[in-house]
Protein backbone atom coordinates (compact mmCIF):
# COMPACT_ATOMS: atom_id res chain seq x y z
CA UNK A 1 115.46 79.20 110.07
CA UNK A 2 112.61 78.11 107.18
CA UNK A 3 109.92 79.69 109.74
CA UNK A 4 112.09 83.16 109.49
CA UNK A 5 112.69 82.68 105.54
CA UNK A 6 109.16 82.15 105.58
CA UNK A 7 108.31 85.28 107.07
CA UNK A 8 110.53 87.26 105.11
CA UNK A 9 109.31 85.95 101.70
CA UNK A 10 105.45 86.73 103.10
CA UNK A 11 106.59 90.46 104.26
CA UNK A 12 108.51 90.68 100.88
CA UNK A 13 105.70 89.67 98.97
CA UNK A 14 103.23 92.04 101.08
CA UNK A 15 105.46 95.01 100.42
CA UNK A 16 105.67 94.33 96.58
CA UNK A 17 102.18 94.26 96.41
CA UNK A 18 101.07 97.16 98.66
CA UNK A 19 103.46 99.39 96.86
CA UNK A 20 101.78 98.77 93.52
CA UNK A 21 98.91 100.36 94.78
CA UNK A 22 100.04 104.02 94.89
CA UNK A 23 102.62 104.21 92.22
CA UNK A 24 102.89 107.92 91.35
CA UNK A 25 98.96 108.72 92.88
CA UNK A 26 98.70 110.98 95.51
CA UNK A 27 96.26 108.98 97.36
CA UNK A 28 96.48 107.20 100.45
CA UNK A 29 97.08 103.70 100.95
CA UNK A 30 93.55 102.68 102.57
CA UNK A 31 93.73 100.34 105.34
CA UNK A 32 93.42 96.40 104.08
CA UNK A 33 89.88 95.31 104.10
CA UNK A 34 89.08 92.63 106.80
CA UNK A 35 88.39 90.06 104.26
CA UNK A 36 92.05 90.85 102.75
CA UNK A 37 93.80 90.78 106.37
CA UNK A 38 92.34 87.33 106.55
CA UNK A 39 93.60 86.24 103.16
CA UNK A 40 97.14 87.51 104.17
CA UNK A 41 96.90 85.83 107.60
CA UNK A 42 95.99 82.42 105.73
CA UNK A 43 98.89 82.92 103.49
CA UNK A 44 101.04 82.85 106.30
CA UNK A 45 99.73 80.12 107.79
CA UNK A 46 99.82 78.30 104.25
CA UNK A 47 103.98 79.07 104.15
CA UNK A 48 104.78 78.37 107.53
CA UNK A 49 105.64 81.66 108.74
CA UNK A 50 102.64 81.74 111.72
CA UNK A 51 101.83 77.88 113.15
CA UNK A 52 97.92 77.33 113.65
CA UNK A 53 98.30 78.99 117.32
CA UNK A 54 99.43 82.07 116.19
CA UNK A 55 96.62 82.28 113.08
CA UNK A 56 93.97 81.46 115.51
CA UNK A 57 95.04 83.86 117.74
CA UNK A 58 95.31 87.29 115.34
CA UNK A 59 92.04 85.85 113.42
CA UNK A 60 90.30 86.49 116.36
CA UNK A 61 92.07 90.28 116.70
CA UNK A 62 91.07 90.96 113.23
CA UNK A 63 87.50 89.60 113.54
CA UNK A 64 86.93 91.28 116.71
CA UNK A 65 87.84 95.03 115.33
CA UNK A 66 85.22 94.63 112.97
């Protein structure tokens, strides 16, 4: 139950922020830096809502794209 609160909070706060981006532009949401796709995967280690497994696991994803 905390690990799914957790999640929601982290996808809440995610959303907030993302949508504050593009208020009233026409512009396109660019795709999240790598460097800001690892902050936001910390963050949800940090909160609970990924366990080190997990973290390890899409750090490598993102690292790998690059």
């Amino acid at each position: 139950m905390k690990r799914a609160l957790a999640v929601c909070m982290v996808v809440s706060a995610l959303s907030v922020v993302s949508g504050c981006i593009a208020i009233g532009g026409t512009e396109n949401n660019p795709r999240p830096t790598t460097g800001q796709e690892l902050m936001d995967l910390k963050m949800a280690l940090d909160k609970g809502a990924i366990n080190q497994a997990e973290y390890d696991q899409k750090k490598a994803q993102i690292l790998a794209k690059k």
